[in-house]
PDB file of N, CA and C in Angstrom:
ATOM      1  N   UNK A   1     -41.485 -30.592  -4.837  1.00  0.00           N
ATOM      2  CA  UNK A   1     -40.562 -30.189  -5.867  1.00  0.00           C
ATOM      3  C   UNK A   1     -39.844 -28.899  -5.477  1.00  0.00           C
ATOM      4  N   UNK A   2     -40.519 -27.781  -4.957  1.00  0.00           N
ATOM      5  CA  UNK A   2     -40.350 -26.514  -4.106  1.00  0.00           C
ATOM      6  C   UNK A   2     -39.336 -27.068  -3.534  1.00  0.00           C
ATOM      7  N   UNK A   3     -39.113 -27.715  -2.371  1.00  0.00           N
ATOM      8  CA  UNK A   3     -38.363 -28.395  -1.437  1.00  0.00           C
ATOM      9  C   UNK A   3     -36.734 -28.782  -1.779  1.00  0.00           C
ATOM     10  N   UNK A   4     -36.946 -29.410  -2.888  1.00  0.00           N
ATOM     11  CA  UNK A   4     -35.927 -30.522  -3.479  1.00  0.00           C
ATOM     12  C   UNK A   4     -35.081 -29.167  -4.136  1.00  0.00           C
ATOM     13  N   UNK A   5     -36.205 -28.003  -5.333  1.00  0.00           N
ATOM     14  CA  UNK A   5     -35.192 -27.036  -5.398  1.00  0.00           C
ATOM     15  C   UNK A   5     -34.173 -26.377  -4.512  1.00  0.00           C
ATOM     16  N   UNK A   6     -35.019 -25.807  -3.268  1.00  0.00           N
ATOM     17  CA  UNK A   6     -34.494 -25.253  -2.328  1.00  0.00           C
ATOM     18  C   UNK A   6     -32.837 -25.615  -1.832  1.00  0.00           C
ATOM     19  N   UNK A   7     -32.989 -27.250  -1.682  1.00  0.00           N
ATOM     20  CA  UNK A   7     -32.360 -28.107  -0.811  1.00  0.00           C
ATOM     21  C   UNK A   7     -30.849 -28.131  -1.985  1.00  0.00           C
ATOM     22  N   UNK A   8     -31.343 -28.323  -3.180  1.00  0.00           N
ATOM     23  CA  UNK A   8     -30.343 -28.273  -4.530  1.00  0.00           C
ATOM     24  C   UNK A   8     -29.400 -27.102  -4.094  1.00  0.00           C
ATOM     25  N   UNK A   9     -30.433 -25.687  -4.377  1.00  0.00           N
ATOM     26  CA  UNK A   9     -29.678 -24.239  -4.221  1.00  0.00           C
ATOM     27  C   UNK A   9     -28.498 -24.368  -2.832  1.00  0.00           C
ATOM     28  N   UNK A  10     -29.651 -24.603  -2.120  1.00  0.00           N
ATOM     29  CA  UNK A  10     -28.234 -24.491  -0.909  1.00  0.00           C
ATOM     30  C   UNK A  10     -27.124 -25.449  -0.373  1.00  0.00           C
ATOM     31  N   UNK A  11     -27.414 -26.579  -1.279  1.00  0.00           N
ATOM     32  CA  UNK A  11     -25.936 -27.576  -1.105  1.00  0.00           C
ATOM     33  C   UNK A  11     -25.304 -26.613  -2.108  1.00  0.00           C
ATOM     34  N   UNK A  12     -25.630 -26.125  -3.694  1.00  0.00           N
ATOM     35  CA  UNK A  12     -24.578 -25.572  -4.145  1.00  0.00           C
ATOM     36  C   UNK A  12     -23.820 -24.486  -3.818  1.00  0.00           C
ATOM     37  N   UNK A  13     -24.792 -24.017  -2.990  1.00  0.00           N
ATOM     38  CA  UNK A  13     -24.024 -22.872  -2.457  1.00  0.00           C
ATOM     39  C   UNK A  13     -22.848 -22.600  -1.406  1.00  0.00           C
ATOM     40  N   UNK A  14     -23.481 -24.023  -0.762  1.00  0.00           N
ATOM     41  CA  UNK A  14     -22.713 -24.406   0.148  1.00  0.00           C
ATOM     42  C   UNK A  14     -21.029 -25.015  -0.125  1.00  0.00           C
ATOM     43  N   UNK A  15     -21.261 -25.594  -1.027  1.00  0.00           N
ATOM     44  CA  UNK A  15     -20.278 -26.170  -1.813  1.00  0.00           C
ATOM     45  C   UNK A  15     -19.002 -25.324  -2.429  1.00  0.00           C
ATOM     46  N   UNK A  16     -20.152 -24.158  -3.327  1.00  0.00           N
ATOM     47  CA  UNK A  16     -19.416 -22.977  -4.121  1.00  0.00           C
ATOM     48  C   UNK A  16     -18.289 -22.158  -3.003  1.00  0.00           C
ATOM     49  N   UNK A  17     -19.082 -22.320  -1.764  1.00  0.00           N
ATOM     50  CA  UNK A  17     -18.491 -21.735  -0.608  1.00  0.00           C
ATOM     51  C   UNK A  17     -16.864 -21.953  -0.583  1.00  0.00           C
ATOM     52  N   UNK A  18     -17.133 -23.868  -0.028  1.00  0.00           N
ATOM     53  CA  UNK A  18     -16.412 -24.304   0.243  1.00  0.00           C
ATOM     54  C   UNK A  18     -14.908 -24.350  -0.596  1.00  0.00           C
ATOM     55  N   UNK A  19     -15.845 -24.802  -1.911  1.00  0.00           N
ATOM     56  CA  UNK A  19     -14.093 -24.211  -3.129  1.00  0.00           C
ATOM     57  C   UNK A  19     -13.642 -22.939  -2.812  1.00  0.00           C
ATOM     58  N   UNK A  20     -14.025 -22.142  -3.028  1.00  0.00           N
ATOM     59  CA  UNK A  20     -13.512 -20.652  -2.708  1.00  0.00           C
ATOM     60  C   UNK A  20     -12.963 -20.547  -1.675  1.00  0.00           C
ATOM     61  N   UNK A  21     -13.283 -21.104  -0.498  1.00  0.00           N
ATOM     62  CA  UNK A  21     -12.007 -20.632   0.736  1.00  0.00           C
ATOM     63  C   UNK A  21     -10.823 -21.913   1.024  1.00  0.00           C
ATOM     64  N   UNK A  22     -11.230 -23.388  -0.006  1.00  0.00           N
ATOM     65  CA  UNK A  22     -10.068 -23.513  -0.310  1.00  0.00           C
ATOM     66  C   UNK A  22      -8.806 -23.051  -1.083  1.00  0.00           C
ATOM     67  N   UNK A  23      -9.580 -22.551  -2.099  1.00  0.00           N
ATOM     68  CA  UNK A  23      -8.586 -22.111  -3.453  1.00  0.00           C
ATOM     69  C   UNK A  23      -8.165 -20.821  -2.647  1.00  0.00           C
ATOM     70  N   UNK A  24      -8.480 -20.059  -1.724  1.00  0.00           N
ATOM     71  CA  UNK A  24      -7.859 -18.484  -1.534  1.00  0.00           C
ATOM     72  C   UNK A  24      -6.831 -18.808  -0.738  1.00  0.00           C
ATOM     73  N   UNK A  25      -7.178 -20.134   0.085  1.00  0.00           N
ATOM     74  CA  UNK A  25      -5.864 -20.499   1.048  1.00  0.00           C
ATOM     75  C   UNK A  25      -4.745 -21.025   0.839  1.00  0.00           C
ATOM     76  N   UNK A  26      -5.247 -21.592  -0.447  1.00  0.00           N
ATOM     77  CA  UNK A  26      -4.391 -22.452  -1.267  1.00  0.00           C
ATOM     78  C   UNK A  26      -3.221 -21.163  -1.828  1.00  0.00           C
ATOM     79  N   UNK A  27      -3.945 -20.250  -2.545  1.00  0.00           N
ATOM     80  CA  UNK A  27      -3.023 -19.398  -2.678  1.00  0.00           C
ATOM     81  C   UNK A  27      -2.323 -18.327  -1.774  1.00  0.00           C
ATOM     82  N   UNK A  28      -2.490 -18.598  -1.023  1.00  0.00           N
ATOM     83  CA  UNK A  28      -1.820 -18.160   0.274  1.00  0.00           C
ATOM     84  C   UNK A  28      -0.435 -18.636   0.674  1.00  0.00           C
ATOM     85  N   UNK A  29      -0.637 -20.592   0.639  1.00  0.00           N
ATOM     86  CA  UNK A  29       0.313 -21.072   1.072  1.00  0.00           C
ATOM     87  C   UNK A  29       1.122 -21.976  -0.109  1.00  0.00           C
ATOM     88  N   UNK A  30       2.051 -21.871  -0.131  1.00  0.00           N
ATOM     89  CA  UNK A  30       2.606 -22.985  -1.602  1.00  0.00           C
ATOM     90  C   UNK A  30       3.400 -24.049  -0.700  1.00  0.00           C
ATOM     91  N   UNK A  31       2.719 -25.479  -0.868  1.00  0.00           N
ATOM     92  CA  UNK A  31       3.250 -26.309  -0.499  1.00  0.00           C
ATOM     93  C   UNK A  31       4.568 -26.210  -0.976  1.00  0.00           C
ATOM     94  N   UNK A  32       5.023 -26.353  -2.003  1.00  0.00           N
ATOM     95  CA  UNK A  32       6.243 -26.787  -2.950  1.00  0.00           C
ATOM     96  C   UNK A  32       7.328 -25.743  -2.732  1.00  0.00           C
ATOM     97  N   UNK A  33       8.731 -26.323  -2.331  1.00  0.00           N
ATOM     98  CA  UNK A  33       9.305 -24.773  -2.325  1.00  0.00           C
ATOM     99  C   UNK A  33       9.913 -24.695  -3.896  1.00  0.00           C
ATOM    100  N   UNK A  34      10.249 -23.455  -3.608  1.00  0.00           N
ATOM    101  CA  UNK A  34      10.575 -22.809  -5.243  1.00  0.00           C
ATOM    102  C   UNK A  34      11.997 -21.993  -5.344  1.00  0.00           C
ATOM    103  N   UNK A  35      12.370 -20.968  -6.026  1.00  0.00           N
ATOM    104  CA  UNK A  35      13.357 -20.465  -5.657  1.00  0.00           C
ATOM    105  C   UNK A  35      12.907 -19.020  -6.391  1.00  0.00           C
ATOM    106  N   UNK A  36      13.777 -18.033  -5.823  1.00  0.00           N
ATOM    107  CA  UNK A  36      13.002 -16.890  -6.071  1.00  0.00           C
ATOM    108  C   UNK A  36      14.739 -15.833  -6.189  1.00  0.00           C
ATOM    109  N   UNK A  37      14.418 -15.009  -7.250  1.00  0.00           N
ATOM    110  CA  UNK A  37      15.900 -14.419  -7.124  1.00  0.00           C
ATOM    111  C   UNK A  37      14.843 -12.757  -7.045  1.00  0.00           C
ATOM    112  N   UNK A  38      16.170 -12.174  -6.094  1.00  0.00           N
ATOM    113  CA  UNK A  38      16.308 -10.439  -5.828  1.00  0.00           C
ATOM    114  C   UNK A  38      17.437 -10.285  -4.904  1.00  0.00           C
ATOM    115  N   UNK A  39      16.931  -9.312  -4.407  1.00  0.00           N
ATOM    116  CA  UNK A  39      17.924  -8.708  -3.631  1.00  0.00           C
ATOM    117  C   UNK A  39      17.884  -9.038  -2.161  1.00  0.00           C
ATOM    118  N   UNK A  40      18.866  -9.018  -1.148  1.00  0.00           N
ATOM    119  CA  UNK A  40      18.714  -9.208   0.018  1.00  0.00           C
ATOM    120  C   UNK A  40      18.104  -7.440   0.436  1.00  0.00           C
ATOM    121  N   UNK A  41      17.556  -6.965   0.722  1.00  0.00           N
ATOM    122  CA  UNK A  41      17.341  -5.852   1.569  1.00  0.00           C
ATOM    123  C   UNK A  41      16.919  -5.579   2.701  1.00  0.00           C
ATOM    124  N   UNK A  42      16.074  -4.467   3.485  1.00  0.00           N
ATOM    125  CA  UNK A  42      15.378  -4.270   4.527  1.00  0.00           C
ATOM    126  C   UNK A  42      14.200  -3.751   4.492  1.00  0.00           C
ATOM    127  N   UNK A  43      13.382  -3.912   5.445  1.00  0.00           N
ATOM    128  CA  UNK A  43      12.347  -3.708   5.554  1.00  0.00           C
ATOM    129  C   UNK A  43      11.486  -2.174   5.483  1.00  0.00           C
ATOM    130  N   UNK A  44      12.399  -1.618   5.809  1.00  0.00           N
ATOM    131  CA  UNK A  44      12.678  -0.157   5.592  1.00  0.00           C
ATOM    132  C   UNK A  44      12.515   0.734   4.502  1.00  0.00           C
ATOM    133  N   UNK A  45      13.490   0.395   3.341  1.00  0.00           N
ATOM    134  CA  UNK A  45      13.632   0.444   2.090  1.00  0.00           C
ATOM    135  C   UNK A  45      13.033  -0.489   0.781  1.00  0.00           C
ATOM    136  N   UNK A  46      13.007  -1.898   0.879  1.00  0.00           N
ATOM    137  CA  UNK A  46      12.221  -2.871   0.198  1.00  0.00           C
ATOM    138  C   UNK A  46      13.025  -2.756  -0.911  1.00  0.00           C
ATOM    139  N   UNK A  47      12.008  -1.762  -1.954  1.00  0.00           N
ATOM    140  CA  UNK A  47      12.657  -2.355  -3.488  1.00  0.00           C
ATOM    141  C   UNK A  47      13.701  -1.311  -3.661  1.00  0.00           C
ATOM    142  N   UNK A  48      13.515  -0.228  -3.536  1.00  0.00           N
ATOM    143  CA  UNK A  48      14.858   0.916  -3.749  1.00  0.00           C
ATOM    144  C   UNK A  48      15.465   1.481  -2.810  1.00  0.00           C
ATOM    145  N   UNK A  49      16.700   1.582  -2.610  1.00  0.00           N
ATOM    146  CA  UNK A  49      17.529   2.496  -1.094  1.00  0.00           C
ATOM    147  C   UNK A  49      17.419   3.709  -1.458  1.00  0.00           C
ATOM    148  N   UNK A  50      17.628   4.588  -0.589  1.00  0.00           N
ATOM    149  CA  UNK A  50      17.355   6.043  -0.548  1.00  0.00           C
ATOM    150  C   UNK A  50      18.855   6.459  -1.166  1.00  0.00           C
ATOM    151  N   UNK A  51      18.815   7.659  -1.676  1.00  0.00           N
ATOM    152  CA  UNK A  51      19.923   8.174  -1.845  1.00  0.00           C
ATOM    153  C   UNK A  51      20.907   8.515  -1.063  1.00  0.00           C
ATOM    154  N   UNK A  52      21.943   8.623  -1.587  1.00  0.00           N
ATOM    155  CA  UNK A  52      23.243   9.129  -0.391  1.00  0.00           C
ATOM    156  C   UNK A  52      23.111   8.405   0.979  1.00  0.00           C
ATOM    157  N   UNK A  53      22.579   6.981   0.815  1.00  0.00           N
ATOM    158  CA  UNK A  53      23.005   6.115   2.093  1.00  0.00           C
ATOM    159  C   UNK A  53      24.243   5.427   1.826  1.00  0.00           C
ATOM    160  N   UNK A  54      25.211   5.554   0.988  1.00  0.00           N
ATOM    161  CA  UNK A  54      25.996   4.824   0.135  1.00  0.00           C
ATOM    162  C   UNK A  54      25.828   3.385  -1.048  1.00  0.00           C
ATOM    163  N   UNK A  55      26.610   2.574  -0.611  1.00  0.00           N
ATOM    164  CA  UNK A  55      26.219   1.212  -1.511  1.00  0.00           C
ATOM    165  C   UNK A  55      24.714   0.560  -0.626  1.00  0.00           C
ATOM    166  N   UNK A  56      24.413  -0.279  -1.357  1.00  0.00           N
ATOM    167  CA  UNK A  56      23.391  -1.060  -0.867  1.00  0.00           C
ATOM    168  C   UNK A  56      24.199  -1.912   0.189  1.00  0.00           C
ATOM    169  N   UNK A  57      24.697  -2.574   0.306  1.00  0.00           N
ATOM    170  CA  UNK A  57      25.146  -3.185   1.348  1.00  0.00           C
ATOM    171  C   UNK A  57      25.040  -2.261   2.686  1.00  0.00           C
ATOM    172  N   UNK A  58      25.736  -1.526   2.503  1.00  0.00           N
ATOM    173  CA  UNK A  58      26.161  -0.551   3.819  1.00  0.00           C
ATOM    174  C   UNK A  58      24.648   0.381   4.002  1.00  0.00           C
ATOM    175  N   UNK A  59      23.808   0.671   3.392  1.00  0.00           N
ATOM    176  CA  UNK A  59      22.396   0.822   3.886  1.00  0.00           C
ATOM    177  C   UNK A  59      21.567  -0.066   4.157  1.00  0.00           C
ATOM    178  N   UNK A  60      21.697  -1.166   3.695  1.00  0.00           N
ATOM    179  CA  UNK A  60      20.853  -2.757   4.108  1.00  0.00           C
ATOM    180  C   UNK A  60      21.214  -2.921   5.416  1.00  0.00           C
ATOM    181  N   UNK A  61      22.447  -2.720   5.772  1.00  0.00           N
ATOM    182  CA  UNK A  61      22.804  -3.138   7.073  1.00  0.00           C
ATOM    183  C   UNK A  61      22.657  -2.215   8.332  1.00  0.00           C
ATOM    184  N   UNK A  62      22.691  -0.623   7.634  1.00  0.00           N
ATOM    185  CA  UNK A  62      22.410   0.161   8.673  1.00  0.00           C
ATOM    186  C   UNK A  62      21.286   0.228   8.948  1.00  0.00           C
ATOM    187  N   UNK A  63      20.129   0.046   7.935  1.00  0.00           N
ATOM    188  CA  UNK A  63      18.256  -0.224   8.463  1.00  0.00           C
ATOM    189  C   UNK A  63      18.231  -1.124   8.644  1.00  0.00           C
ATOM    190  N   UNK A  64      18.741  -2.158   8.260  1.00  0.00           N
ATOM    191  CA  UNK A  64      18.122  -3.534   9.311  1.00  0.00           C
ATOM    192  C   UNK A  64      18.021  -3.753  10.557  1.00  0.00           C
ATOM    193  N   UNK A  65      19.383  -2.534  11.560  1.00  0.00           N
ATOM    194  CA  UNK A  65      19.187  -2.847  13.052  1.00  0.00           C
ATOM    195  C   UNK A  65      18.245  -2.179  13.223  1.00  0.00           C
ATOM    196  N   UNK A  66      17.077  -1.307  12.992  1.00  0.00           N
ATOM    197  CA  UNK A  66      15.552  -1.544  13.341  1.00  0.00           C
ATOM    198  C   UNK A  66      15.030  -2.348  12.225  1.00  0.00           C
ATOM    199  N   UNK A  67      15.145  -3.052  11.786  1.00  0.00           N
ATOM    200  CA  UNK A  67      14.314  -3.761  11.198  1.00  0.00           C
ATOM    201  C   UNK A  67      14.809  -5.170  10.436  1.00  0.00           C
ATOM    202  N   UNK A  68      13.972  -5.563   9.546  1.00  0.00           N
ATOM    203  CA  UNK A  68      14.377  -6.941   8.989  1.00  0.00           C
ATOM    204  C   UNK A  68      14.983  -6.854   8.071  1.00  0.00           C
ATOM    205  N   UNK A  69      15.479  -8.041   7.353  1.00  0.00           N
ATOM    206  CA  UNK A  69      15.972  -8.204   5.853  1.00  0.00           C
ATOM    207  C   UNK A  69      14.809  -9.436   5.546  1.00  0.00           C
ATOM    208  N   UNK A  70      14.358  -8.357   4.341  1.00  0.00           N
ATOM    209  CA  UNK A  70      13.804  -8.871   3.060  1.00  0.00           C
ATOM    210  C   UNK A  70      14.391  -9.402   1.949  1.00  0.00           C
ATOM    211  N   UNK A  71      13.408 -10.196   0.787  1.00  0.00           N
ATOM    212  CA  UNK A  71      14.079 -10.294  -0.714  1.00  0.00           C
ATOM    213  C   UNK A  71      13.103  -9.435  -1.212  1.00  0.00           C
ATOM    214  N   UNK A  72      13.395  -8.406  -1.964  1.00  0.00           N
ATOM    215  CA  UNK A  72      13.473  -7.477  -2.982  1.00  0.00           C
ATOM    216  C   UNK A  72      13.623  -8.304  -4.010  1.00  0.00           C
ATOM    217  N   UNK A  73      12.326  -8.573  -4.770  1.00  0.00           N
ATOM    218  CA  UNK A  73      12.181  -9.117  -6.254  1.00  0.00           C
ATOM    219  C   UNK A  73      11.906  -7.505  -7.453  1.00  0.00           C
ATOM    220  N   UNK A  74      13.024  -7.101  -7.691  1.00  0.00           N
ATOM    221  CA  UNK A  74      12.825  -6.216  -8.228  1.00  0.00           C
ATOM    222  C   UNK A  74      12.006  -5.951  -9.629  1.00  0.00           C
ATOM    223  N   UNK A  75      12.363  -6.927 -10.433  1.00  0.00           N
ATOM    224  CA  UNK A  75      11.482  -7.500 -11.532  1.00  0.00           C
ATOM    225  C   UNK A  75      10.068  -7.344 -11.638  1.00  0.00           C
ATOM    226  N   UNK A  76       9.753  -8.347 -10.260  1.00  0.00           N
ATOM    227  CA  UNK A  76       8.339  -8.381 -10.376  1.00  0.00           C
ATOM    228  C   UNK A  76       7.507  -7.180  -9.251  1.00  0.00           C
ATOM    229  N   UNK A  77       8.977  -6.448  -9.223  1.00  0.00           N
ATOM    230  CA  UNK A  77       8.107  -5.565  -7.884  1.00  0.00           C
ATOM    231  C   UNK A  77       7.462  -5.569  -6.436  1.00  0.00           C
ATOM    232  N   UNK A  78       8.169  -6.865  -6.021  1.00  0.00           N
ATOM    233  CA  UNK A  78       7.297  -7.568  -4.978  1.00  0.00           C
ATOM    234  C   UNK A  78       8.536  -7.493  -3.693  1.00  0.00           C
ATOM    235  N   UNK A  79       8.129  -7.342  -2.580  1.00  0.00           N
ATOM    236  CA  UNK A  79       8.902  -7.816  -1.445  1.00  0.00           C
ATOM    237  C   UNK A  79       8.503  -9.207  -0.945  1.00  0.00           C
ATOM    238  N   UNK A  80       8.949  -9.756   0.023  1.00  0.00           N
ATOM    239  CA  UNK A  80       8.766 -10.839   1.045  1.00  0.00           C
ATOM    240  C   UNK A  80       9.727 -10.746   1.685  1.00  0.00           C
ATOM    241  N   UNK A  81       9.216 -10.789   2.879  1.00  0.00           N
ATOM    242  CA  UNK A  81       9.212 -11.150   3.981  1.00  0.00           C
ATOM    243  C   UNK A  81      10.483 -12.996   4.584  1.00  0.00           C
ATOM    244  N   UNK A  82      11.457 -12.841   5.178  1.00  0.00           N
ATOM    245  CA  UNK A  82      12.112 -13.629   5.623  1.00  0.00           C
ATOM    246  C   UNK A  82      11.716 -14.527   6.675  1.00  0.00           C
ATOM    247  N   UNK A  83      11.561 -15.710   6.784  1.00  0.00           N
ATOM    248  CA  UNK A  83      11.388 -16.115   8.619  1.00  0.00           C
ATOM    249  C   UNK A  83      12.882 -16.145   9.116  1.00  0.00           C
ATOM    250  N   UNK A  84      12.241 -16.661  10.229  1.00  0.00           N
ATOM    251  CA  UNK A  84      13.820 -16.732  11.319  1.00  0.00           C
ATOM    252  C   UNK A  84      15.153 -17.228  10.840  1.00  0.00           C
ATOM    253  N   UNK A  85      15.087 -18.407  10.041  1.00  0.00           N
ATOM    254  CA  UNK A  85      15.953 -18.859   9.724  1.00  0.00           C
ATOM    255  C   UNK A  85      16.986 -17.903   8.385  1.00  0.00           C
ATOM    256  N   UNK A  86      15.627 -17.109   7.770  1.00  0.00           N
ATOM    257  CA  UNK A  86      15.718 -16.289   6.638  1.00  0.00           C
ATOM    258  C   UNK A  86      16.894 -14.887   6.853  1.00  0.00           C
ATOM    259  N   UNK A  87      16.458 -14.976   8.293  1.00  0.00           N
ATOM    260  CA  UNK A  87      16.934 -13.218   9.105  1.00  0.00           C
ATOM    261  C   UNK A  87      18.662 -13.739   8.674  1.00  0.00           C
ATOM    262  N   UNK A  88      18.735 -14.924   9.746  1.00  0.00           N
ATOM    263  CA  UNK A  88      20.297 -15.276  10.297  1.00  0.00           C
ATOM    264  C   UNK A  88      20.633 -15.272   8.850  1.00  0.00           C
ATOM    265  N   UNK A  89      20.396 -16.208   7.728  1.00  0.00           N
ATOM    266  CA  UNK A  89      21.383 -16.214   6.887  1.00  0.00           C
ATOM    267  C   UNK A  89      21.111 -15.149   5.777  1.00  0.00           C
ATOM    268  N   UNK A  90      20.559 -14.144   5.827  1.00  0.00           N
ATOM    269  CA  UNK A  90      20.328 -12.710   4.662  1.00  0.00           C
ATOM    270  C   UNK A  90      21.962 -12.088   5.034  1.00  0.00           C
ATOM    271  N   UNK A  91      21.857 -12.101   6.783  1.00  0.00           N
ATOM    272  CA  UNK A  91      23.176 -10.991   6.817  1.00  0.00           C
ATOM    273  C   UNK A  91      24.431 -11.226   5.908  1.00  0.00           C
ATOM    274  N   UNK A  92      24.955 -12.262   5.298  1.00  0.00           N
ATOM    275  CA  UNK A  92      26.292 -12.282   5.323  1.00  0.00           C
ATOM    276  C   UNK A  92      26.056 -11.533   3.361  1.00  0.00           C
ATOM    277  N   UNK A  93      24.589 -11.520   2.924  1.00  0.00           N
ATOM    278  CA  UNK A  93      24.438 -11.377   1.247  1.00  0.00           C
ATOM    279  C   UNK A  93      23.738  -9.910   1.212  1.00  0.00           C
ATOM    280  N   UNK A  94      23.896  -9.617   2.445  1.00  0.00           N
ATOM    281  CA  UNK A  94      23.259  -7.829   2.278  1.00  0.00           C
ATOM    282  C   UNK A  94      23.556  -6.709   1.296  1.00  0.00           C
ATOM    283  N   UNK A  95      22.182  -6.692   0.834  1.00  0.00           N
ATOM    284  CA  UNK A  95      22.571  -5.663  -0.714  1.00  0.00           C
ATOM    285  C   UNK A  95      22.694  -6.305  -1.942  1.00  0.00           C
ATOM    286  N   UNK A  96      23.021  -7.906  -1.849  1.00  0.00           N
ATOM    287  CA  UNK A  96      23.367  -8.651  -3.280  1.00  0.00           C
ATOM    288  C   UNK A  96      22.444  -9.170  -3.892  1.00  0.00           C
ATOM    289  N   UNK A  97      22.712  -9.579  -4.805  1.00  0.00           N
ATOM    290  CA  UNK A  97      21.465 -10.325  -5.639  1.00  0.00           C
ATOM    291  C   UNK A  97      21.669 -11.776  -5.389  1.00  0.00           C
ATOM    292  N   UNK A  98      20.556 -12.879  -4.981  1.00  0.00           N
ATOM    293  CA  UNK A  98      20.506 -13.895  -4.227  1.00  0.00           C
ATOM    294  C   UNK A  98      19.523 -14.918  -5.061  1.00  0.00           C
ATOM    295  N   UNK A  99      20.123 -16.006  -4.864  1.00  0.00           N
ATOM    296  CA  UNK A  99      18.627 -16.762  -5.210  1.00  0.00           C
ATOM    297  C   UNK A  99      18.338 -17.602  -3.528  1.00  0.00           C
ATOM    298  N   UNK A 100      16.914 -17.432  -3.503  1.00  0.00           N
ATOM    299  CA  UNK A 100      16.467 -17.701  -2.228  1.00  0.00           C
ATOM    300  C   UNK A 100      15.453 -19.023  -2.447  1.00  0.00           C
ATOM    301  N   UNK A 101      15.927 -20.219  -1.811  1.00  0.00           N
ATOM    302  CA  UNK A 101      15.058 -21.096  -1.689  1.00  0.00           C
ATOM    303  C   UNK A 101      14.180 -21.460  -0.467  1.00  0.00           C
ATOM    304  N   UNK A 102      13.163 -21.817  -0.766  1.00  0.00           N
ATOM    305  CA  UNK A 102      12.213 -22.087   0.146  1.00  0.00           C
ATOM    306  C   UNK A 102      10.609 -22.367  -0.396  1.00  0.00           C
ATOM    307  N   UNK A 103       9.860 -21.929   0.651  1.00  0.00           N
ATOM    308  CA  UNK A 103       8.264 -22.163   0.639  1.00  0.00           C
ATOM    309  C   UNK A 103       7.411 -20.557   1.094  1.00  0.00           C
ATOM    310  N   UNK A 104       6.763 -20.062   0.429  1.00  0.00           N
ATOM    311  CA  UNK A 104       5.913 -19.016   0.486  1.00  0.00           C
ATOM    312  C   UNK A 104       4.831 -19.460   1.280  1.00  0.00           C
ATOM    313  N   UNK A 105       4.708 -18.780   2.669  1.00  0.00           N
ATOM    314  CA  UNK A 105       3.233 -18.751   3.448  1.00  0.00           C
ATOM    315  C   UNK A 105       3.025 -17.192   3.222  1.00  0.00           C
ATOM    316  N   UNK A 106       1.831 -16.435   2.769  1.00  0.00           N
ATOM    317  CA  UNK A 106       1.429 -15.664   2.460  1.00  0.00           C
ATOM    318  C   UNK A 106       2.401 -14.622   1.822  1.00  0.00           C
ATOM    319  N   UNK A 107       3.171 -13.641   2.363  1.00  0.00           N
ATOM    320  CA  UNK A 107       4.098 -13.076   1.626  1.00  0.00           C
ATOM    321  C   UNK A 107       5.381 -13.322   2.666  1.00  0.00           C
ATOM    322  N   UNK A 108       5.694 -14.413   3.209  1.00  0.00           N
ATOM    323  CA  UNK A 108       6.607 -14.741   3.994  1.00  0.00           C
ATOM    324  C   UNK A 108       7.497 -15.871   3.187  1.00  0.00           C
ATOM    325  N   UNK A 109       8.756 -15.792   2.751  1.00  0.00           N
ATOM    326  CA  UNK A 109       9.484 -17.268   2.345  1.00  0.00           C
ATOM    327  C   UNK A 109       9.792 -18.253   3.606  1.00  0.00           C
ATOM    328  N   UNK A 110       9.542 -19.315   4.157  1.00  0.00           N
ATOM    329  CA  UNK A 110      10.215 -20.484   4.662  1.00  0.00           C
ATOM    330  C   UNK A 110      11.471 -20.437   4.321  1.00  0.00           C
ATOM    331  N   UNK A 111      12.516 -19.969   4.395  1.00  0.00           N
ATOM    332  CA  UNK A 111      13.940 -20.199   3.984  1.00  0.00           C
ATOM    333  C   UNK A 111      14.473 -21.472   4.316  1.00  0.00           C
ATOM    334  N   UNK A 112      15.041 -22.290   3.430  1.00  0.00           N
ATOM    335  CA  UNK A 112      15.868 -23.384   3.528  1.00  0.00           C
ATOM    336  C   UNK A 112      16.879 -22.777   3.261  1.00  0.00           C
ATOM    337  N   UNK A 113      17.414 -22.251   1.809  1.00  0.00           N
ATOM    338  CA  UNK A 113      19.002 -21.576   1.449  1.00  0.00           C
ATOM    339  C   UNK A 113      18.535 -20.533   0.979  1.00  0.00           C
ATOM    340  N   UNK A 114      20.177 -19.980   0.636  1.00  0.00           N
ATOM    341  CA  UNK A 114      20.039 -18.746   0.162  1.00  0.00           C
ATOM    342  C   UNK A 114      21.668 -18.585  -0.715  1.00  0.00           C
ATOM    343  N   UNK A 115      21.635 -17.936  -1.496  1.00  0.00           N
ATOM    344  CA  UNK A 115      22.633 -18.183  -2.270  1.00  0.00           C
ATOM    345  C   UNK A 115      23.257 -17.119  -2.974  1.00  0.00           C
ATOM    346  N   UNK A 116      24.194 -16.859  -3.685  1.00  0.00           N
ATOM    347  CA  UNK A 116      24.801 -15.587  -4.653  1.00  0.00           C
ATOM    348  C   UNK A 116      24.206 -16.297  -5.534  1.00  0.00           C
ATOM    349  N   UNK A 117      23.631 -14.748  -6.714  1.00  0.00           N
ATOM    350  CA  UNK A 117      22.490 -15.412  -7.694  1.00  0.00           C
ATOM    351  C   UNK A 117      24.070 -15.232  -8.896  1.00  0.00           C
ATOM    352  N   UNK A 118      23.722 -15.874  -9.687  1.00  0.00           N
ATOM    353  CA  UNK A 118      24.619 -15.765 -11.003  1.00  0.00           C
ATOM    354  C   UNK A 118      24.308 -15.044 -12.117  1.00  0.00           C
TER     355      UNK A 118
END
């Protein structure tokens, strides 16, 4: 009976394991893409530009040549991160408010589009 407990405890545990590092990965990656509105920015700056860099545009673009363009979800306070495809098409909406479609892998969007938000 000793035995059979034992053997109980550690399948559940084993188990309990197993949900948990699905569900953390799960939230990691979102199958489904979604759409997400902020700002185009850089990596540099994120949610607010510094003062006296002028408009947002014209400081998005001068920190991005060291660095990336992000979306700046100002709302919720959050950055992410662009992939490759994300980089090429941020430039032409630098500084604007965007709606960005795609898929979230950790704090990275998958970019499919990207758009002037309304």
């Amino acid at each position: 009976m000793k035995r059979l407990s034992i053997k109980l405890a550690v399948t559940t545990l084993i188990l309990g394991t197993v949900f948990v590092v699905s569900m953390s990965s799960t939230a990691q990656t979102s199958k489904a893409e979604r759409s997400f509105l902020g700002f185009i920015s850089d990596n540099h700056c994120g949610l607010k530009h510094m003062s006296g860099m002028g408009d947002d545009k014209s400081c998005t673009l001068m920190c991005v040549k060291n660095g990336k363009f992000v979306l700046a979800d100002r709302d919720h306070k959050r950055v992410y991160q662009l992939d490759k495809a994300g980089q090429e098409k941020a430039r032409e909406f630098a500084g604007q408010k965007v709606k960005v479609t795609g898929r979230v892998v950790r704090k990275t969007i998958r970019v499919t589009a990207i758009e002037a938000a309304t």
